[in-house]
PDB file of N, CA and C in Angstrom:
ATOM      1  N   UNK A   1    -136.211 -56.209 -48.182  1.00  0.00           N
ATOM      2  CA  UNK A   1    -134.874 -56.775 -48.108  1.00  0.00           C
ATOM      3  C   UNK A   1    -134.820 -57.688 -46.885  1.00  0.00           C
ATOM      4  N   UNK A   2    -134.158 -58.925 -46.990  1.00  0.00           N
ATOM      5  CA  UNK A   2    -134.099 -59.659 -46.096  1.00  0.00           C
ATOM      6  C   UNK A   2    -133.424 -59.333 -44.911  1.00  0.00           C
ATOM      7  N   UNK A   3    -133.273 -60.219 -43.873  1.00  0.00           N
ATOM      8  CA  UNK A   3    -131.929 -59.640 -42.919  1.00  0.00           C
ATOM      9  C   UNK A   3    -130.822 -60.419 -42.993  1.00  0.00           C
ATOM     10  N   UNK A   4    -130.473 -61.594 -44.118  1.00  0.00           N
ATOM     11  CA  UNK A   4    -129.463 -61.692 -44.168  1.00  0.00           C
ATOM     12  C   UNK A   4    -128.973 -60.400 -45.313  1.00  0.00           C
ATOM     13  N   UNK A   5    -129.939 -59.792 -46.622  1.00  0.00           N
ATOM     14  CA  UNK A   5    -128.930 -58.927 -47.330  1.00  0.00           C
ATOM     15  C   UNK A   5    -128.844 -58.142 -46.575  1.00  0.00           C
ATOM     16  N   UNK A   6    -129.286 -57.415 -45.754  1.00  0.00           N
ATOM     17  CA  UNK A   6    -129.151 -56.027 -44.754  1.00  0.00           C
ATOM     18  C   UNK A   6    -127.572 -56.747 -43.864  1.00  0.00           C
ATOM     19  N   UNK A   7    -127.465 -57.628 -43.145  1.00  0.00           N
ATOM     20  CA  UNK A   7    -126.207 -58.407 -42.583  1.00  0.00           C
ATOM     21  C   UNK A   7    -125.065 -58.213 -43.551  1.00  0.00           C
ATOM     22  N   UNK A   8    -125.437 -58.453 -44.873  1.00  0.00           N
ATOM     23  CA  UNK A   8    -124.321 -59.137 -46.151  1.00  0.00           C
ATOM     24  C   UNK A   8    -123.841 -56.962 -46.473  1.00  0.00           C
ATOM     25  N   UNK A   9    -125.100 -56.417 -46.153  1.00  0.00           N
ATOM     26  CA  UNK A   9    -124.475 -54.910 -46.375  1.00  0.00           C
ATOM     27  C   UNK A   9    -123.701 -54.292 -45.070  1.00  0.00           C
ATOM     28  N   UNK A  10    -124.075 -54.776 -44.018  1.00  0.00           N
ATOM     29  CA  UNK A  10    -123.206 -54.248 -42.932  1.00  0.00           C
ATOM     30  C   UNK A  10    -121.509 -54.972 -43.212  1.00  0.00           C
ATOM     31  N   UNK A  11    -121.458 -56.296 -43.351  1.00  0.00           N
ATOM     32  CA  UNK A  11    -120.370 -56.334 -43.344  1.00  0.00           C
ATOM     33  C   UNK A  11    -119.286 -56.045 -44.566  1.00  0.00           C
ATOM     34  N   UNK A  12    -120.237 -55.604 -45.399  1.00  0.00           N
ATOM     35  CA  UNK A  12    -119.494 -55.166 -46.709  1.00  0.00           C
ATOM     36  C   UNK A  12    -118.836 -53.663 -46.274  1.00  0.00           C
ATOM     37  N   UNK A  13    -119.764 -52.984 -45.606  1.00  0.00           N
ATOM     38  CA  UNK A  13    -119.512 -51.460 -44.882  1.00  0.00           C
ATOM     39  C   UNK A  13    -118.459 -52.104 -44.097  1.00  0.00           C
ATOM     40  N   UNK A  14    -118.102 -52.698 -43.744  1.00  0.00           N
ATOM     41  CA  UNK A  14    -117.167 -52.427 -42.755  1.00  0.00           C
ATOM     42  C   UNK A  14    -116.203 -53.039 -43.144  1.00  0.00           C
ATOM     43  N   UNK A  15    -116.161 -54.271 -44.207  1.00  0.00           N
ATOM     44  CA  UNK A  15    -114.961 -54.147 -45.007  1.00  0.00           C
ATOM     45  C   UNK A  15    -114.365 -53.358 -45.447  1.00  0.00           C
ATOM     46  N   UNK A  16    -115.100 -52.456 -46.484  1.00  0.00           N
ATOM     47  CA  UNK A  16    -114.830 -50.792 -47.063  1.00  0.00           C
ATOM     48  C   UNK A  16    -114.057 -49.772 -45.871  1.00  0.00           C
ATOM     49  N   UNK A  17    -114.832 -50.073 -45.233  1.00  0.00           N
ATOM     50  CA  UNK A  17    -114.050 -48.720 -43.960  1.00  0.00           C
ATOM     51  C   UNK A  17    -112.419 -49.160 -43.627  1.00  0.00           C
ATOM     52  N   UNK A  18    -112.299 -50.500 -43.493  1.00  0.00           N
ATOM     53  CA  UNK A  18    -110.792 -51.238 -43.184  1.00  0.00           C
ATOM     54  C   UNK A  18    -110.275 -50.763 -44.486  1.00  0.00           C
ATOM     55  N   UNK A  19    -110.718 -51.265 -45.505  1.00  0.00           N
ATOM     56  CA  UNK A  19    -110.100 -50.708 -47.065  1.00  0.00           C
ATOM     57  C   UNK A  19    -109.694 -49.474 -46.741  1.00  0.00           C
ATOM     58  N   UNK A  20    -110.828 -48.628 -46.960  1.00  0.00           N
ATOM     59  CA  UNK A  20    -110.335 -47.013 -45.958  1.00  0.00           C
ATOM     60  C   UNK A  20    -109.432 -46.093 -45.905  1.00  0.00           C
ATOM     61  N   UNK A  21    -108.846 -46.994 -44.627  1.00  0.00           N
ATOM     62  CA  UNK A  21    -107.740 -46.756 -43.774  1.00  0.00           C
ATOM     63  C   UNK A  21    -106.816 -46.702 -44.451  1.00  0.00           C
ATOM     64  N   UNK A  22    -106.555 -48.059 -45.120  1.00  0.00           N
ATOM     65  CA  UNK A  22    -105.218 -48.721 -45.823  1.00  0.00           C
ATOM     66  C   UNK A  22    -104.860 -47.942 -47.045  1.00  0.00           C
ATOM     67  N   UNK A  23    -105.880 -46.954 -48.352  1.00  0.00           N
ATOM     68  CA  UNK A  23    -106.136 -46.858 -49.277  1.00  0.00           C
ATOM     69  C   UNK A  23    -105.498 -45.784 -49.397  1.00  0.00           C
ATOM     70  N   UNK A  24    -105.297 -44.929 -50.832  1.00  0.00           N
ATOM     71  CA  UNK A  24    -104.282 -44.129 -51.072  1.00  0.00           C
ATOM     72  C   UNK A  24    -105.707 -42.941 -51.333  1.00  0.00           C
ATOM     73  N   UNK A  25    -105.152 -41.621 -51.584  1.00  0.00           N
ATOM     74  CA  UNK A  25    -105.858 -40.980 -51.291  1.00  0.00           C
ATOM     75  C   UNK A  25    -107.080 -40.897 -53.111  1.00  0.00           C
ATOM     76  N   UNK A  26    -106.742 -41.390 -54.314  1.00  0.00           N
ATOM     77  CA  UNK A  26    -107.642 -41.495 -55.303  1.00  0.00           C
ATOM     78  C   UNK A  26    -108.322 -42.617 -54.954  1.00  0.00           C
ATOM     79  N   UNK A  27    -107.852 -43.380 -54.253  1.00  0.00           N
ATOM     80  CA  UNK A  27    -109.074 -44.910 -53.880  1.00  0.00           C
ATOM     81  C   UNK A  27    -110.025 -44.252 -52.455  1.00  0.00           C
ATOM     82  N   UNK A  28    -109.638 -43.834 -51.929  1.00  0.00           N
ATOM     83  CA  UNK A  28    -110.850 -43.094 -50.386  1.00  0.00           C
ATOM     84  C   UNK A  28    -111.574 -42.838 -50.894  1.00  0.00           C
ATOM     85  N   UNK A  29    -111.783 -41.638 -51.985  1.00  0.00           N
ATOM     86  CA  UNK A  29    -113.087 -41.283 -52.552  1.00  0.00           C
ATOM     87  C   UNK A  29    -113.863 -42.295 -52.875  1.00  0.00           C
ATOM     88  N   UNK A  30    -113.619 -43.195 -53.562  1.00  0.00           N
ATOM     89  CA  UNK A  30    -114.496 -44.283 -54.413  1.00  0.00           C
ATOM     90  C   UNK A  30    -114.859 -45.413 -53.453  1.00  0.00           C
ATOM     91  N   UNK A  31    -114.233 -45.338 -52.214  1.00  0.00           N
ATOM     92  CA  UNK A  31    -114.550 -45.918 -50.863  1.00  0.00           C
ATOM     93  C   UNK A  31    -115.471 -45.248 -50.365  1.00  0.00           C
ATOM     94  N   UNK A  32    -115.089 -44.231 -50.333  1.00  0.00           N
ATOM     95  CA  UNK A  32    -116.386 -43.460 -49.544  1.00  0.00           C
ATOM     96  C   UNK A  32    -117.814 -42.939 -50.222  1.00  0.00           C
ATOM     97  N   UNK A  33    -118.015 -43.077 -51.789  1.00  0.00           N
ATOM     98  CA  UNK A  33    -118.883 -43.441 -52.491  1.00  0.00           C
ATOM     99  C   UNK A  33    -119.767 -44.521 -52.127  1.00  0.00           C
ATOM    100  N   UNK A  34    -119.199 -45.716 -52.312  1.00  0.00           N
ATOM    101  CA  UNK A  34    -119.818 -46.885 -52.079  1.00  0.00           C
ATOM    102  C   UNK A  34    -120.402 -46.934 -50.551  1.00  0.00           C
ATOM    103  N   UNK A  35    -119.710 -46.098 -49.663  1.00  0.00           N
ATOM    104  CA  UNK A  35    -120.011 -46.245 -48.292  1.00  0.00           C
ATOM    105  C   UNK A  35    -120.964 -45.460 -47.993  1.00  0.00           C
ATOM    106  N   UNK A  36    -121.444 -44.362 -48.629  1.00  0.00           N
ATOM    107  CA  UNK A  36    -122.522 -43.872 -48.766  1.00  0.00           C
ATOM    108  C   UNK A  36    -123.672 -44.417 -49.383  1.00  0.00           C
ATOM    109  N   UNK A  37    -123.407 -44.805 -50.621  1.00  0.00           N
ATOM    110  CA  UNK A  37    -124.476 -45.604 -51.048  1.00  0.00           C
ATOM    111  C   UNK A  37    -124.891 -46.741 -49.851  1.00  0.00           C
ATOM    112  N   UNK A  38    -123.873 -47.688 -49.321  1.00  0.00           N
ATOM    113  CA  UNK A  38    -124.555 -48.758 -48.491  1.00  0.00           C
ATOM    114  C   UNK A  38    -125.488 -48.214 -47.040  1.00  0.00           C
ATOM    115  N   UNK A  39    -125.146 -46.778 -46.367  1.00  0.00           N
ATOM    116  CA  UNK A  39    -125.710 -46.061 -46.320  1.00  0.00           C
ATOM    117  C   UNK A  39    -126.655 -45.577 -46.103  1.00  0.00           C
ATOM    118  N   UNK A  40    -127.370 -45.505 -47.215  1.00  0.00           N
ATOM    119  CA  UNK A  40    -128.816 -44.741 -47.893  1.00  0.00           C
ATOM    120  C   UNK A  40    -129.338 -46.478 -47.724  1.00  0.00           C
ATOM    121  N   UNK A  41    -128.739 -47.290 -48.337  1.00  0.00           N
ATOM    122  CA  UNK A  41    -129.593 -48.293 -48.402  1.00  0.00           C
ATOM    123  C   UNK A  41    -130.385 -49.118 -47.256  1.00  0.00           C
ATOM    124  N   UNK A  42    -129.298 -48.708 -46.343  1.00  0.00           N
ATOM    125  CA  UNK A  42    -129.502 -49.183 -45.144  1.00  0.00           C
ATOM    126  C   UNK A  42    -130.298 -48.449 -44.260  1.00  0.00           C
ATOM    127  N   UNK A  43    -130.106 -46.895 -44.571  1.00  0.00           N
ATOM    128  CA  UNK A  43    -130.920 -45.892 -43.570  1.00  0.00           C
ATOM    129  C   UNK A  43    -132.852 -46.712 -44.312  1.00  0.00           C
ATOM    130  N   UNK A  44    -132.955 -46.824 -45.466  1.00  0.00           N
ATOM    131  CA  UNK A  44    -134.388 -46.801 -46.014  1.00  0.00           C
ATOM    132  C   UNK A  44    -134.644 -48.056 -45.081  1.00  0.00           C
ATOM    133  N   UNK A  45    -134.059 -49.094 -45.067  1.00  0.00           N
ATOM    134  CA  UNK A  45    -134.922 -50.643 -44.355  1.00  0.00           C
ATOM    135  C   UNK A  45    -134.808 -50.331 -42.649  1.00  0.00           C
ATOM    136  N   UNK A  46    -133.829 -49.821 -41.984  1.00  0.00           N
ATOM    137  CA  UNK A  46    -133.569 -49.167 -40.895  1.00  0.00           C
ATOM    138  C   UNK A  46    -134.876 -48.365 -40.333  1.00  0.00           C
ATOM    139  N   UNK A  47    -134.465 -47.227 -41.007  1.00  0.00           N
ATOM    140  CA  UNK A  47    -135.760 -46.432 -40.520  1.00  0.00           C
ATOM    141  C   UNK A  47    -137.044 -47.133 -40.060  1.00  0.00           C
ATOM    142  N   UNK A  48    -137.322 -48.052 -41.402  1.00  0.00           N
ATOM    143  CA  UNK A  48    -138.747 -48.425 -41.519  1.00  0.00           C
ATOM    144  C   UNK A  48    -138.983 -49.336 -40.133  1.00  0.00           C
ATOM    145  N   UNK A  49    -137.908 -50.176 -40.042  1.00  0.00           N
ATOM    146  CA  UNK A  49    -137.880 -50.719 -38.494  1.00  0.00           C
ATOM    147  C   UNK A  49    -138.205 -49.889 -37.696  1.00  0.00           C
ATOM    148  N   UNK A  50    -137.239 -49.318 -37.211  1.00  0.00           N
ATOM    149  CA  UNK A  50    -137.105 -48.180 -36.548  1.00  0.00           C
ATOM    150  C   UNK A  50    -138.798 -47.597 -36.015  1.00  0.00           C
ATOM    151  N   UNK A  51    -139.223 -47.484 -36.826  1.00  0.00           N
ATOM    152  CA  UNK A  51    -140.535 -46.654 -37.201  1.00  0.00           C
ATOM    153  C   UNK A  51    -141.645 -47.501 -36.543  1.00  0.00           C
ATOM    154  N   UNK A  52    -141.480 -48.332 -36.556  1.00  0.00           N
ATOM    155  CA  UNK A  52    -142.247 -49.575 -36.154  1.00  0.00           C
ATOM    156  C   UNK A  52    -142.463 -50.325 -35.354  1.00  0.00           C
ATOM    157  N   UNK A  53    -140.860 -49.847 -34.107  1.00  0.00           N
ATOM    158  CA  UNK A  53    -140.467 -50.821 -33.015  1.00  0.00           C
ATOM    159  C   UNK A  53    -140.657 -49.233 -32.170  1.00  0.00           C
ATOM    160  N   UNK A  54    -140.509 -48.100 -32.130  1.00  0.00           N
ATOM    161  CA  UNK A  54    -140.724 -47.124 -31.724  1.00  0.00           C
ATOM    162  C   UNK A  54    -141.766 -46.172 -31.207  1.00  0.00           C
ATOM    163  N   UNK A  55    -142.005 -46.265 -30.019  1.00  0.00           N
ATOM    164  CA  UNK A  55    -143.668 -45.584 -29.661  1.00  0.00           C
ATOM    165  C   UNK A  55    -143.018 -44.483 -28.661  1.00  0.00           C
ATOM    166  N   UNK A  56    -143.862 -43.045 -29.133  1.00  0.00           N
ATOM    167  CA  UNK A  56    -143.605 -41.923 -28.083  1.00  0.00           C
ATOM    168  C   UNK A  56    -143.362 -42.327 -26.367  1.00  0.00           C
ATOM    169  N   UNK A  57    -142.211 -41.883 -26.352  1.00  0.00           N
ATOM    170  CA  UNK A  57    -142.377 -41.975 -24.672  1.00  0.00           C
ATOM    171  C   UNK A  57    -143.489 -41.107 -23.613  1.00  0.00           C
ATOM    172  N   UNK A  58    -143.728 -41.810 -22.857  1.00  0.00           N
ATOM    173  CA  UNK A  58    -144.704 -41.072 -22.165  1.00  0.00           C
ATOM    174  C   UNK A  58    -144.146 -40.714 -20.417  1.00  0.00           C
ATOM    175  N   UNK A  59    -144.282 -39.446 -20.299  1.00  0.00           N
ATOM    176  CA  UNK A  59    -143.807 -39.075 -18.709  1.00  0.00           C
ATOM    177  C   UNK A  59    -144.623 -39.109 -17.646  1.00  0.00           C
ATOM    178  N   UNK A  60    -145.135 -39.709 -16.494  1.00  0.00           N
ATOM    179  CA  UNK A  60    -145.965 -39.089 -15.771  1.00  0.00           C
ATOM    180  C   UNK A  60    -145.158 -38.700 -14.660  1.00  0.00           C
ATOM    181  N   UNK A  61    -145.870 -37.539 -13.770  1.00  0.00           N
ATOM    182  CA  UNK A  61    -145.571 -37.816 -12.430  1.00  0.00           C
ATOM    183  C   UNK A  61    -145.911 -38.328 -11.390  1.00  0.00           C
TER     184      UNK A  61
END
């Protein structure tokens, strides 16, 4: 996934979350569906960064 779709999913998440707020309580659920899904989608390309830019710290004295 590129980093503009990973961008185009953050700000969709955070449209949804403003929705949210505003939403009656049968629309939250189906908000918070989708907000999970974006989510998962995001934890999988995340991580893999993550995973990659990340090296054990090391302590000496």
């Amino acid at each position: 996934m590129t980093e503009s779709q990973l961008n185009a999913l953050r700000r969709e998440r955070s449209r949804l979350l403003d929705a949210w707020r505003v939403a009656d309580g049968s629309n939250k659920m189906a908000i918070l569906v989708r907000i999970g899904d974006i989510d998962e989608e995001l934890g999988k390309y995340t991580d893999k960064a993550a995973e990659k830019a990340a090296r054990p710290r090391r302590f000496f004295r």
